[in-house]
N, C-alpha and C. Protein backbone atom coordinates (compact mmCIF):
# COMPACT_ATOMS: atom_id res chain seq x y z
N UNK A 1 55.51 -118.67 -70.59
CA UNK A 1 56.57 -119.05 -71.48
C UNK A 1 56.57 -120.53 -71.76
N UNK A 2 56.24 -121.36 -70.75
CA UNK A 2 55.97 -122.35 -70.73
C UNK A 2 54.83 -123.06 -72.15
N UNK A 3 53.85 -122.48 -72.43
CA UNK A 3 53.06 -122.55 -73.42
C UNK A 3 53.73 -122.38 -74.62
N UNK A 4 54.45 -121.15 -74.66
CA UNK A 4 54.71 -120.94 -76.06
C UNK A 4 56.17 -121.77 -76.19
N UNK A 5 56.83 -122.34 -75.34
CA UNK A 5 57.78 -123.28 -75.77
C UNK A 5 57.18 -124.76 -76.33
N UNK A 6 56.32 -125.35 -75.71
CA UNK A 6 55.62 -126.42 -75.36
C UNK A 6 55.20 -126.23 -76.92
N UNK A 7 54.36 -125.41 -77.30
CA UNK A 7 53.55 -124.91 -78.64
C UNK A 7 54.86 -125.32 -79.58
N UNK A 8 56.18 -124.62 -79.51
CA UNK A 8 57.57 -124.11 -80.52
C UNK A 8 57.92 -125.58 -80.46
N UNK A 9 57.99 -126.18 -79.66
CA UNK A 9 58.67 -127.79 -79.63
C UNK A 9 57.77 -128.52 -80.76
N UNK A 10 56.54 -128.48 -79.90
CA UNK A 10 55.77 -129.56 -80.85
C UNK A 10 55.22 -129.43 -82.38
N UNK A 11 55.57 -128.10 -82.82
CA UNK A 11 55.42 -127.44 -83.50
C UNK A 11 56.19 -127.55 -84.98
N UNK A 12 57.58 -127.50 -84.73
CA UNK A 12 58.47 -127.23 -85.26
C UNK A 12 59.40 -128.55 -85.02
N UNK A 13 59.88 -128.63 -86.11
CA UNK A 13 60.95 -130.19 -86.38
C UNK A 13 61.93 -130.00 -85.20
N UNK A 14 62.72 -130.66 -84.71
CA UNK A 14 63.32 -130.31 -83.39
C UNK A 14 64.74 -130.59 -84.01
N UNK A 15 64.85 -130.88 -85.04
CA UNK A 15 66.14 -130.99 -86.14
C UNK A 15 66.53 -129.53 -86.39
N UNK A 16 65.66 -128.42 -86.72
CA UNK A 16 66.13 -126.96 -87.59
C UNK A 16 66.75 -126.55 -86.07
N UNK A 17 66.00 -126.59 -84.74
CA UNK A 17 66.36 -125.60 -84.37
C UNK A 17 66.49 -126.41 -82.85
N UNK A 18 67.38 -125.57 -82.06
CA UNK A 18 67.85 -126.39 -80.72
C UNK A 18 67.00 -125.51 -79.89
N UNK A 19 67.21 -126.33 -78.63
CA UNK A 19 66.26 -126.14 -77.52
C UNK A 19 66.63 -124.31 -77.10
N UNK A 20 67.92 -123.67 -77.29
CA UNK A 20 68.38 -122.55 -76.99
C UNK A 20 68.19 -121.70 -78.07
N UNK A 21 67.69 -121.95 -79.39
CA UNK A 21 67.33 -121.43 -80.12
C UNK A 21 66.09 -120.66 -79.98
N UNK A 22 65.35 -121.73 -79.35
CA UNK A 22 64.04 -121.61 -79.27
C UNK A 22 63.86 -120.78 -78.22
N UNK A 23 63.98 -120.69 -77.14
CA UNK A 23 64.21 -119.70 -75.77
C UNK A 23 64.76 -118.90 -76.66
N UNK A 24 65.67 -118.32 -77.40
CA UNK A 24 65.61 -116.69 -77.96
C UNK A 24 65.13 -116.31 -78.89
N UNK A 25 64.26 -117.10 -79.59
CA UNK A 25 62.84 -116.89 -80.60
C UNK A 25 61.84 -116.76 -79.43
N UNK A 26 61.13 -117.46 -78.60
CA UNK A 26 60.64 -117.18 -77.40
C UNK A 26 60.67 -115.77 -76.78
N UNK A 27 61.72 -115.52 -76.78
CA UNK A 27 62.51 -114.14 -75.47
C UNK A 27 62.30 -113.20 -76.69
N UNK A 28 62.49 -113.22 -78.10
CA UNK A 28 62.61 -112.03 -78.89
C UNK A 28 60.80 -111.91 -79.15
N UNK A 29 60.40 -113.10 -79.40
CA UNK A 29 58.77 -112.96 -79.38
C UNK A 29 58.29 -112.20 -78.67
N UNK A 30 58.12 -112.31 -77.18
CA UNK A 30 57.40 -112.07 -76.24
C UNK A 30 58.29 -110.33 -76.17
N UNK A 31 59.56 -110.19 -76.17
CA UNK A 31 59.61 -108.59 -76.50
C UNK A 31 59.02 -107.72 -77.25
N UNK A 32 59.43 -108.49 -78.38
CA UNK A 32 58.07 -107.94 -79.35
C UNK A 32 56.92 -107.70 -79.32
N UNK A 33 55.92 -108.45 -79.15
CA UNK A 33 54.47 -108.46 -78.43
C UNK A 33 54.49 -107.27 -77.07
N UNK A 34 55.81 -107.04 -76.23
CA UNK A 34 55.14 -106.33 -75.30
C UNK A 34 55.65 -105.07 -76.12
N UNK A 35 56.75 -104.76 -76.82
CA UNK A 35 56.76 -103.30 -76.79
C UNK A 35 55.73 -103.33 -77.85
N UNK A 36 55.05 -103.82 -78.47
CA UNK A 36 54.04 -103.74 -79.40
C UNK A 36 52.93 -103.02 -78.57
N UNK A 37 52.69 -104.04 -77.49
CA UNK A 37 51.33 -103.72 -76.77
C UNK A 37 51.65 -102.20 -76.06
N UNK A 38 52.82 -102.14 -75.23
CA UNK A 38 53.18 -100.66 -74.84
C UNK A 38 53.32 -99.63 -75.74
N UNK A 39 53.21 -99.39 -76.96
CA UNK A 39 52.91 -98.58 -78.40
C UNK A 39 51.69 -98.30 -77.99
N UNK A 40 50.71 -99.95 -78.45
CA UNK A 40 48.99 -99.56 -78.29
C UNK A 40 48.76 -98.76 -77.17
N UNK A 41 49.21 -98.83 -76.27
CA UNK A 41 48.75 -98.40 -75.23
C UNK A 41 49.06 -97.02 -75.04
N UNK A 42 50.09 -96.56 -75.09
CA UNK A 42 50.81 -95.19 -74.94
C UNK A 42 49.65 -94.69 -76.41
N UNK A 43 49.62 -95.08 -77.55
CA UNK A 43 48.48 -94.45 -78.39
C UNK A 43 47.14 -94.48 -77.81
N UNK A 44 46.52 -95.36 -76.92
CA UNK A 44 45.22 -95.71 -76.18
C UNK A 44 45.68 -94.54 -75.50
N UNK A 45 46.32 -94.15 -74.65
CA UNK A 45 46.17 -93.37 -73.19
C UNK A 45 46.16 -91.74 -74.51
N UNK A 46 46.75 -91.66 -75.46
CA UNK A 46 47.47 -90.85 -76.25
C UNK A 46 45.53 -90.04 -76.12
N UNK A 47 45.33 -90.89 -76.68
CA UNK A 47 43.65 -90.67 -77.39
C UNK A 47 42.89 -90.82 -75.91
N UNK A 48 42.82 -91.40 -75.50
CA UNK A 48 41.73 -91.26 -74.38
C UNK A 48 42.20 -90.00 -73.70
N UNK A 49 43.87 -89.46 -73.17
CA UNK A 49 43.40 -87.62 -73.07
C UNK A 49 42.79 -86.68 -73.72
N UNK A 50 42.84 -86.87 -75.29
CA UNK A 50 42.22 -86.24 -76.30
C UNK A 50 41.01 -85.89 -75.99
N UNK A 51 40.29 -87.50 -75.78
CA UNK A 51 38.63 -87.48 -75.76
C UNK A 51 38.45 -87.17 -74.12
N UNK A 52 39.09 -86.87 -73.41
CA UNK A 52 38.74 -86.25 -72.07
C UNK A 52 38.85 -84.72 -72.40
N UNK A 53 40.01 -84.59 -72.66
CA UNK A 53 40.06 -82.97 -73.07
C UNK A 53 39.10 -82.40 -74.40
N UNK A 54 38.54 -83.15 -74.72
CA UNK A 54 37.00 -82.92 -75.67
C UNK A 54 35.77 -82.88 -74.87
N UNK A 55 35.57 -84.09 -73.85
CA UNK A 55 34.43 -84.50 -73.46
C UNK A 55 34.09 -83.25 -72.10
N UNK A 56 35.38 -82.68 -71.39
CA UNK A 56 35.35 -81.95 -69.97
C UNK A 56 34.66 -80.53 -70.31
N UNK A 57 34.92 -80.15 -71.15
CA UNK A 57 34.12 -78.71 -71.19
C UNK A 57 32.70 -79.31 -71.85
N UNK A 58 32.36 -79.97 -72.63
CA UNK A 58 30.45 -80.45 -72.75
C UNK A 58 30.21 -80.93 -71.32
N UNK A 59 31.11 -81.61 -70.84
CA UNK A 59 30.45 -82.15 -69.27
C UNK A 59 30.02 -81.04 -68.31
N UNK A 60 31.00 -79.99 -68.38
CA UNK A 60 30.73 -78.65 -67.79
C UNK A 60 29.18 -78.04 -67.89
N UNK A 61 29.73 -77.65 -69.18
CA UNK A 61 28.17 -77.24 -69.72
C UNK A 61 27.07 -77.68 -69.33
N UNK A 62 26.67 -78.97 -69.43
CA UNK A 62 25.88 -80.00 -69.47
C UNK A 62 25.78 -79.73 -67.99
N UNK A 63 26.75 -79.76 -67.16
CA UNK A 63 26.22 -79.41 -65.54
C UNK A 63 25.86 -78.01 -65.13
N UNK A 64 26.11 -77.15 -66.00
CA UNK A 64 25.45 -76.28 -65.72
C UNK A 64 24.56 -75.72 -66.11
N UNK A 65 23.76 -76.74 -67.33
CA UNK A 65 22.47 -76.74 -67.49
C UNK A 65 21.60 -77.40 -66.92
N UNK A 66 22.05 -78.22 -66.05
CA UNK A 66 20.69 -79.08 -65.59
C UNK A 66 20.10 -78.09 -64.17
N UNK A 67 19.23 -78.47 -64.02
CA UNK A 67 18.40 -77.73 -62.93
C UNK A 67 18.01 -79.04 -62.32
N UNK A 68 17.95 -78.86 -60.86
CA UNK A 68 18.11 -79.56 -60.04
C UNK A 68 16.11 -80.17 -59.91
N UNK A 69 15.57 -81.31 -59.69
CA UNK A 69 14.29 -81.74 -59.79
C UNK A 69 13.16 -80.97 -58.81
N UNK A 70 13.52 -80.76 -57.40
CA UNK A 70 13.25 -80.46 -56.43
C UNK A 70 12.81 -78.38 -56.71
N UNK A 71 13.45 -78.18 -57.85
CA UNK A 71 13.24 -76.19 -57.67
C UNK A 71 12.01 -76.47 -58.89
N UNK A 72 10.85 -75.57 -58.42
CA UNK A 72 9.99 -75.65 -58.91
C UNK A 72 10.09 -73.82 -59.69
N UNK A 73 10.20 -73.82 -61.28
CA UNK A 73 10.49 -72.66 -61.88
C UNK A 73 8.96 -71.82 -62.00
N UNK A 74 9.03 -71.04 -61.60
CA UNK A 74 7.45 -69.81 -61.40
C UNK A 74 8.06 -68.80 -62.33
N UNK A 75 7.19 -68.34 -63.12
CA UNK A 75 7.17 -66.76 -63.37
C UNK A 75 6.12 -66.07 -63.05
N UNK A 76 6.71 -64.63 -62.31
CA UNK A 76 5.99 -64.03 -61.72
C UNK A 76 5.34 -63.06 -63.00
N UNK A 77 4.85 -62.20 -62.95
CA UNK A 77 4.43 -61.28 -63.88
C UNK A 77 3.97 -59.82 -63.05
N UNK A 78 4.46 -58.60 -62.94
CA UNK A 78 4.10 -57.94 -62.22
C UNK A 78 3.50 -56.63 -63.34
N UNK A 79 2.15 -56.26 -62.93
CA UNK A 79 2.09 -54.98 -63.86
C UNK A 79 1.95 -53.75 -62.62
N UNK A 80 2.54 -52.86 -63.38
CA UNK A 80 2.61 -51.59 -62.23
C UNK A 80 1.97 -50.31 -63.48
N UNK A 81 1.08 -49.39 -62.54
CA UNK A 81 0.34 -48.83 -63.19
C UNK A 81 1.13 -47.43 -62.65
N UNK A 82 2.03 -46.34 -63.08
CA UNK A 82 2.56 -45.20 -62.94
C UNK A 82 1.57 -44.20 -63.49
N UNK A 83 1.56 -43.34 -62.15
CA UNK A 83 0.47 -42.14 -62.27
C UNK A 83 1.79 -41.40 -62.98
N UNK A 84 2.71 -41.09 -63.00
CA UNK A 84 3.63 -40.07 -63.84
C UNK A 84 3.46 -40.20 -65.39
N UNK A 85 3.21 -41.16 -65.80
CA UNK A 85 2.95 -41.35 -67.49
C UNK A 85 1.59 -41.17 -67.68
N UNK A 86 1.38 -39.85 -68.45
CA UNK A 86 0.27 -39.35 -68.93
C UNK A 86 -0.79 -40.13 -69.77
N UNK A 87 -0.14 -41.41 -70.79
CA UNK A 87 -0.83 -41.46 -71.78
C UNK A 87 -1.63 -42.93 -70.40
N UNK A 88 -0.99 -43.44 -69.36
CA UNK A 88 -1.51 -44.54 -68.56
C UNK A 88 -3.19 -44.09 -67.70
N UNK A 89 -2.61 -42.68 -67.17
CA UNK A 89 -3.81 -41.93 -66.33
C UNK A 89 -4.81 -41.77 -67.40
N UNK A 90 -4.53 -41.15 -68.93
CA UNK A 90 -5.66 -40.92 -69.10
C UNK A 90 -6.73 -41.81 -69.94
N UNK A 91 -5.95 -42.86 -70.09
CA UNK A 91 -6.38 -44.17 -70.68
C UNK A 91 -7.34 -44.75 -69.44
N UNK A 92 -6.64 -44.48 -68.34
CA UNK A 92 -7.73 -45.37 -67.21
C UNK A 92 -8.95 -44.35 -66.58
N UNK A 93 -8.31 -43.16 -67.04
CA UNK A 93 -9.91 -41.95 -66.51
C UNK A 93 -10.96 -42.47 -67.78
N UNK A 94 -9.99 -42.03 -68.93
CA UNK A 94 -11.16 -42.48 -70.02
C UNK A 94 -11.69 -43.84 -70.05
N UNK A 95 -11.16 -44.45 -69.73
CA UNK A 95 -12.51 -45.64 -69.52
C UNK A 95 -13.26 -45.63 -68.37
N UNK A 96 -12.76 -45.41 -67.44
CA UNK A 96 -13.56 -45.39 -66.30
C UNK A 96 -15.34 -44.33 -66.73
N UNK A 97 -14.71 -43.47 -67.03
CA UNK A 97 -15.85 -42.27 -67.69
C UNK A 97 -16.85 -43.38 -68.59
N UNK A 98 -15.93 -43.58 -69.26
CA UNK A 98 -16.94 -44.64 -70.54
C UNK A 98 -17.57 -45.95 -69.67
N UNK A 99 -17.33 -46.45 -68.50
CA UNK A 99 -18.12 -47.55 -68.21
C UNK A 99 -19.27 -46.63 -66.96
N UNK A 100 -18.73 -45.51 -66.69
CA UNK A 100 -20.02 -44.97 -66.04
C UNK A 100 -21.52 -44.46 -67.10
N UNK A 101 -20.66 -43.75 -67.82
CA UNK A 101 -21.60 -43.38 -68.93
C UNK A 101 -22.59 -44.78 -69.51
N UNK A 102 -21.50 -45.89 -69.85
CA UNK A 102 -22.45 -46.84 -70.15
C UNK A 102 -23.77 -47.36 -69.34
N UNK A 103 -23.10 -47.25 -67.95
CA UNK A 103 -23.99 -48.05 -66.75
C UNK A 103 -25.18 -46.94 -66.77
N UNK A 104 -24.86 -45.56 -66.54
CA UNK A 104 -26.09 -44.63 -66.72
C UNK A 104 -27.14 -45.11 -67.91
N UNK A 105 -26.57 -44.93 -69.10
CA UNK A 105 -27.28 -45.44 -70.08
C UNK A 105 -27.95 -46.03 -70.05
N UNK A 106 -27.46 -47.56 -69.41
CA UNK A 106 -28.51 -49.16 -69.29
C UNK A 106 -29.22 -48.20 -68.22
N UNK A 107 -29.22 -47.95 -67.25
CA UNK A 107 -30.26 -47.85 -65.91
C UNK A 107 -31.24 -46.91 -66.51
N UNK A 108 -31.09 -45.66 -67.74
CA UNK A 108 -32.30 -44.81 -68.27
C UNK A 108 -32.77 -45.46 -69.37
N UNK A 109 -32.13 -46.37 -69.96
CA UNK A 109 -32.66 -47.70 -70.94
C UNK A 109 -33.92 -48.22 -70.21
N UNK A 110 -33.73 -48.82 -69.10
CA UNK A 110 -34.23 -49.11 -68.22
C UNK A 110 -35.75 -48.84 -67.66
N UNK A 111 -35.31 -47.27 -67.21
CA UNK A 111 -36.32 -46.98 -66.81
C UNK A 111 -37.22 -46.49 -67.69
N UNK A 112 -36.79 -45.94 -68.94
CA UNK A 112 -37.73 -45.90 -70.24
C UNK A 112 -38.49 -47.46 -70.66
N UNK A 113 -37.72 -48.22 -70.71
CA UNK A 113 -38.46 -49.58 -71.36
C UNK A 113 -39.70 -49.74 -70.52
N UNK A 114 -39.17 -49.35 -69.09
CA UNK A 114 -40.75 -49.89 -68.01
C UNK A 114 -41.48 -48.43 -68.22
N UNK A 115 -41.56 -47.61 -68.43
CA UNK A 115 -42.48 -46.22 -69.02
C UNK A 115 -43.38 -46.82 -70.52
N UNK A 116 -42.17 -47.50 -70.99
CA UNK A 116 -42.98 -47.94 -72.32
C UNK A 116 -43.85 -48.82 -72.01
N UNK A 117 -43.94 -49.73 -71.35
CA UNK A 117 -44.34 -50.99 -70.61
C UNK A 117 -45.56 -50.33 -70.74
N UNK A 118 -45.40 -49.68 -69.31
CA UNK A 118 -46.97 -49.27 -68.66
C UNK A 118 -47.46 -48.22 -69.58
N UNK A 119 -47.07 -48.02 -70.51
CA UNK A 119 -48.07 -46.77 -71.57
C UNK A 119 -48.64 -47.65 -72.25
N UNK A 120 -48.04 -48.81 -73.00
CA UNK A 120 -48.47 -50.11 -73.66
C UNK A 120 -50.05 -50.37 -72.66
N UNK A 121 -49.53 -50.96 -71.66
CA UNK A 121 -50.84 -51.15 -70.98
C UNK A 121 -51.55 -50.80 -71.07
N UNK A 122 -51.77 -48.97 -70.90
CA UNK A 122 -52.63 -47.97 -70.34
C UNK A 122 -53.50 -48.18 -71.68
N UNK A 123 -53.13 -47.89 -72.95
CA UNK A 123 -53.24 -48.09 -74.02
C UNK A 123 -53.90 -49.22 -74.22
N UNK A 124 -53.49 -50.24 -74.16
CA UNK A 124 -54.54 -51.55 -74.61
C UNK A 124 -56.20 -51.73 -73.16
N UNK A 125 -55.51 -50.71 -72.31
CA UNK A 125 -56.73 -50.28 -71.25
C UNK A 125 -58.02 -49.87 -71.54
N UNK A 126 -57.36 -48.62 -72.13
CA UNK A 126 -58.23 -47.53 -72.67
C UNK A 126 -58.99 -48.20 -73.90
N UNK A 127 -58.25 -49.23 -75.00
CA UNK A 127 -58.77 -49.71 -76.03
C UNK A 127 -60.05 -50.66 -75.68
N UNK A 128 -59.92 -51.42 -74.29
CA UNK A 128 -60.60 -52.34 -74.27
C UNK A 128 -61.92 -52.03 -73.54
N UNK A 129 -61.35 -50.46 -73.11
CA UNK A 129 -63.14 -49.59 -71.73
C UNK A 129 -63.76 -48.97 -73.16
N UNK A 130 -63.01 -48.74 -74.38
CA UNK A 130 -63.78 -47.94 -75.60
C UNK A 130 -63.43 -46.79 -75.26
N UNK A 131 -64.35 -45.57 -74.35
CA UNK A 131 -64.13 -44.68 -74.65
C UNK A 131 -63.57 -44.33 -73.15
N UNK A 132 -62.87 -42.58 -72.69
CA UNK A 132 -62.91 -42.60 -71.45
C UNK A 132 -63.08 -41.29 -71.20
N UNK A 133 -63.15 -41.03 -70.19
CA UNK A 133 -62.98 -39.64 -69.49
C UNK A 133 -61.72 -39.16 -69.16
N UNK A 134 -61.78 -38.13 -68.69
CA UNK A 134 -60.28 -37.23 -67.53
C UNK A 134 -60.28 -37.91 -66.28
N UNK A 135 -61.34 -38.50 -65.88
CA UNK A 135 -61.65 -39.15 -64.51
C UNK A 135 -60.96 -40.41 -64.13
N UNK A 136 -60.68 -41.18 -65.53
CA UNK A 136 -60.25 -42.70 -65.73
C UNK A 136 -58.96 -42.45 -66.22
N UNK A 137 -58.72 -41.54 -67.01
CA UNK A 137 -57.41 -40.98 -67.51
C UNK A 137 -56.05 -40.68 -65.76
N UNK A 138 -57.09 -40.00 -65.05
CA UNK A 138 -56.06 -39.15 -64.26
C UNK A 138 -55.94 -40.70 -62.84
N UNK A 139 -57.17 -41.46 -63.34
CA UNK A 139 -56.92 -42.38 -62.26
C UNK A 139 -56.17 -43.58 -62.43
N UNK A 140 -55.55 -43.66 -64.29
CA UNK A 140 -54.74 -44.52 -64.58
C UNK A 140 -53.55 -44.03 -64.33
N UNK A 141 -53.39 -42.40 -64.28
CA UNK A 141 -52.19 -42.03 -63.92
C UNK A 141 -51.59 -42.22 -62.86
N UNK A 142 -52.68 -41.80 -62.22
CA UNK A 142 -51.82 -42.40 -60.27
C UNK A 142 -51.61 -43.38 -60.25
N UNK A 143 -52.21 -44.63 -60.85
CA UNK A 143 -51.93 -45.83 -60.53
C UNK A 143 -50.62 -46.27 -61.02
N UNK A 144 -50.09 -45.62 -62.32
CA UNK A 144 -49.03 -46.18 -63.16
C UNK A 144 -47.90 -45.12 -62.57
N UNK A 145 -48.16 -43.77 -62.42
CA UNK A 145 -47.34 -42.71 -61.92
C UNK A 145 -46.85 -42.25 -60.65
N UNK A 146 -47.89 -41.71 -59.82
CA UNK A 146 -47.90 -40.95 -58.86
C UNK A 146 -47.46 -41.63 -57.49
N UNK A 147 -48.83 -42.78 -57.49
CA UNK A 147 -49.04 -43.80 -56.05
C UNK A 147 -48.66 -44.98 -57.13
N UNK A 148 -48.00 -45.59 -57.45
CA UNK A 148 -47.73 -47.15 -58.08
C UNK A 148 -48.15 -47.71 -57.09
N UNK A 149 -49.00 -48.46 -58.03
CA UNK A 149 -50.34 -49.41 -56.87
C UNK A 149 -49.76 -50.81 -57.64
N UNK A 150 -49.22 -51.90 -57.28
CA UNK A 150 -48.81 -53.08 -58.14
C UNK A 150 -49.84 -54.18 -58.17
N UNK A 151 -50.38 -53.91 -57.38
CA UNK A 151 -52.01 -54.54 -57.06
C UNK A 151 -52.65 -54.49 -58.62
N UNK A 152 -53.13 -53.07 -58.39
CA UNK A 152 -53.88 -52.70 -59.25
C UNK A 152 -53.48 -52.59 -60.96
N UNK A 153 -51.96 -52.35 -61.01
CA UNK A 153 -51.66 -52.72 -62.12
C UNK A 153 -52.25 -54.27 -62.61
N UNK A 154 -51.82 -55.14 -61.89
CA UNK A 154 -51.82 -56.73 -62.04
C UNK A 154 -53.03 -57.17 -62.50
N UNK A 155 -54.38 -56.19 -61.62
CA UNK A 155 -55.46 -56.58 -62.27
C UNK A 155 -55.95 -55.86 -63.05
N UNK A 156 -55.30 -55.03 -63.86
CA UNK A 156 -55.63 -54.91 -65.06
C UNK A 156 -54.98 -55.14 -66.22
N UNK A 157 -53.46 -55.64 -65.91
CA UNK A 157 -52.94 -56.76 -66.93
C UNK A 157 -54.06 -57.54 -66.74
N UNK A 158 -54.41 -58.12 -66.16
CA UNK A 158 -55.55 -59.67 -66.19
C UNK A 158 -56.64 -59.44 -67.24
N UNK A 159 -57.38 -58.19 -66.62
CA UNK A 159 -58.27 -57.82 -67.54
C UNK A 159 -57.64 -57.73 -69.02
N UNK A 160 -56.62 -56.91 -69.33
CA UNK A 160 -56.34 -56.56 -70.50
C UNK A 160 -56.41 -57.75 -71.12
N UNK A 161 -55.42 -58.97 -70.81
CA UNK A 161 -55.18 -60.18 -71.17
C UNK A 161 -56.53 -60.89 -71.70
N UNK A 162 -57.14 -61.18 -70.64
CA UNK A 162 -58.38 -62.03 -70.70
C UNK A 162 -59.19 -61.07 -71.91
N UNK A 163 -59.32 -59.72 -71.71
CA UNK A 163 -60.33 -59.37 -72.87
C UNK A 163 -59.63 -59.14 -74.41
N UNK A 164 -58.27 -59.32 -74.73
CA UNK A 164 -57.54 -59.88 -75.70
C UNK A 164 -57.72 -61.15 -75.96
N UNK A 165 -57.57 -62.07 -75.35
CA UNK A 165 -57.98 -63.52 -75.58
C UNK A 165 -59.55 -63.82 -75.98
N UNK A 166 -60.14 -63.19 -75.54
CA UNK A 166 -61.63 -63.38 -75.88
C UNK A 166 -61.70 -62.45 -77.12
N UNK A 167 -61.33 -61.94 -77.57
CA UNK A 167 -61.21 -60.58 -78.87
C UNK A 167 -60.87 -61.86 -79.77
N UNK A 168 -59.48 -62.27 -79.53
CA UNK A 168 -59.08 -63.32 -81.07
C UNK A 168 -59.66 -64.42 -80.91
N UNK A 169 -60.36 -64.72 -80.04
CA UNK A 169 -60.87 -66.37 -79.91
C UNK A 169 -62.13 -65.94 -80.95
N UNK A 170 -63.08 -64.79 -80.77
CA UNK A 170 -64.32 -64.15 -81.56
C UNK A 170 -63.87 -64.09 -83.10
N UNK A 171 -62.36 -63.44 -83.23
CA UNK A 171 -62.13 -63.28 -84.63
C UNK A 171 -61.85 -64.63 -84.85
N UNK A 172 -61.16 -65.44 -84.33
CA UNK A 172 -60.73 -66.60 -84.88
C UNK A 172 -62.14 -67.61 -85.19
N UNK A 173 -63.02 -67.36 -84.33
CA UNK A 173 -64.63 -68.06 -85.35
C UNK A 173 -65.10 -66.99 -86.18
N UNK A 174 -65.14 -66.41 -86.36
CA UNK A 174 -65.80 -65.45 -87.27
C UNK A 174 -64.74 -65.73 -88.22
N UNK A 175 -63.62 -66.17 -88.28
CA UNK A 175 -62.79 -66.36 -89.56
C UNK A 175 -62.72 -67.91 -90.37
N UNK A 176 -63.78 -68.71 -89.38
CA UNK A 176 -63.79 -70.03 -89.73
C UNK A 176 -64.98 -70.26 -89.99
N UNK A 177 -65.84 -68.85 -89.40
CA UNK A 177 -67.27 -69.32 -90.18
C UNK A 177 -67.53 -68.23 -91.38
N UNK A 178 -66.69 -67.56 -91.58
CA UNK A 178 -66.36 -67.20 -93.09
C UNK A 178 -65.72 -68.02 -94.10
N UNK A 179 -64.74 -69.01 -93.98
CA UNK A 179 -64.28 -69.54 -94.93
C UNK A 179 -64.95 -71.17 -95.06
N UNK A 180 -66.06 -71.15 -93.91
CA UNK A 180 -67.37 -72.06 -94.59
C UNK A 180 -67.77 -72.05 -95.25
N UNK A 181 -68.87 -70.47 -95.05
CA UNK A 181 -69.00 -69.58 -95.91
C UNK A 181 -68.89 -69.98 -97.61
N UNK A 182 -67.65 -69.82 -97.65
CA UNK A 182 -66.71 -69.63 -98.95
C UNK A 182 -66.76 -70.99 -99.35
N UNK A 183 -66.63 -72.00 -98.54
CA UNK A 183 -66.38 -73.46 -98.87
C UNK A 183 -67.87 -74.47 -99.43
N UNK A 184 -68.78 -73.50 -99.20
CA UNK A 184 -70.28 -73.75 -99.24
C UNK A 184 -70.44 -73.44 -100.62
């Protein structure tokens, strides 16, 4: 109060208004100013319940969405295979059937490709002795058929090989001394 008299004195001509004047311009001031400020305030508190009673149910929420750092979230996935549902059993017989059938398949794939193999052989055998007998015939059979001799196969891949290689090495000069020949 002290201030705002001090301020009102020096302020103001000291002729208009007396020292008791001023103390109830003072006293009506400072009433003023407070029920002013107790208005703001009673409207401040007015509104800040508002925005609590707005903000408490998102705060809710908001806590009961968070998940805590420490829980580590897994999903499991479980498949269960029921023998009571018909269309499950016969989906898994029928394939099962179909990957045996397949596997049979490859293994007589198989054993045909190596039949083809060694007929190939026997064949480029027979091509390379010229002519043969029943004698050489029935003794390529045991070897490839009966008694599998792997020995004896091996050396006559060798042979076959080597007397193929010497076959095109012959055509391959005879084809270069023909297009001398020609170049002559």
């Amino acid at each position: 109060m002290c201030f705002f008299a001090y301020f009102a004195h020096n302020q103001v001509n000291q002729t208009q208004f007396s020292n008791e004047q001023l103390r109830i311009l003072l006293k009506n001031m400072v009433t003023a100013s407070t029920y002013t400020i107790c208005e703001v305030g009673k409207n401040l508190s007015a509104v800040k319940r508002e925005l609590k009673a707005t903000i408490s149910p998102i705060n809710e929420r908001i806590d009961q969405l968070k998940i805590p750092k420490d829980v580590i979230v897994r999903k499991e996935h479980h498949i269960r295979i029921d023998f009571r549902n018909s269309k499950a059993v016969i989906t898994i017989i029928s394939m099962a059937l179909a990957i045996l059938l397949l596997l049979g398949g490859n293994v007589w794939q198989l054993n045909t490709n190596g039949k083809l193999r060694d007929n190939d052989l026997k064949y480029r055998y027979i091509k390379l002795k010229g002519e043969v007998d029943t004698k050489v015939l029935s003794q390529l059979e045991s070897i490839f058929t009966y008694n599998r001799d792997r020995d004896a196969i091996s050396k006559i891949r060798k042979q076959v090989k080597s007397h193929e290689q010497l076959v095109r090495e012959h055509a391959e000069k005879l084809e270069r001394e023909r297009f001398e020949e020609v170049q002559n």
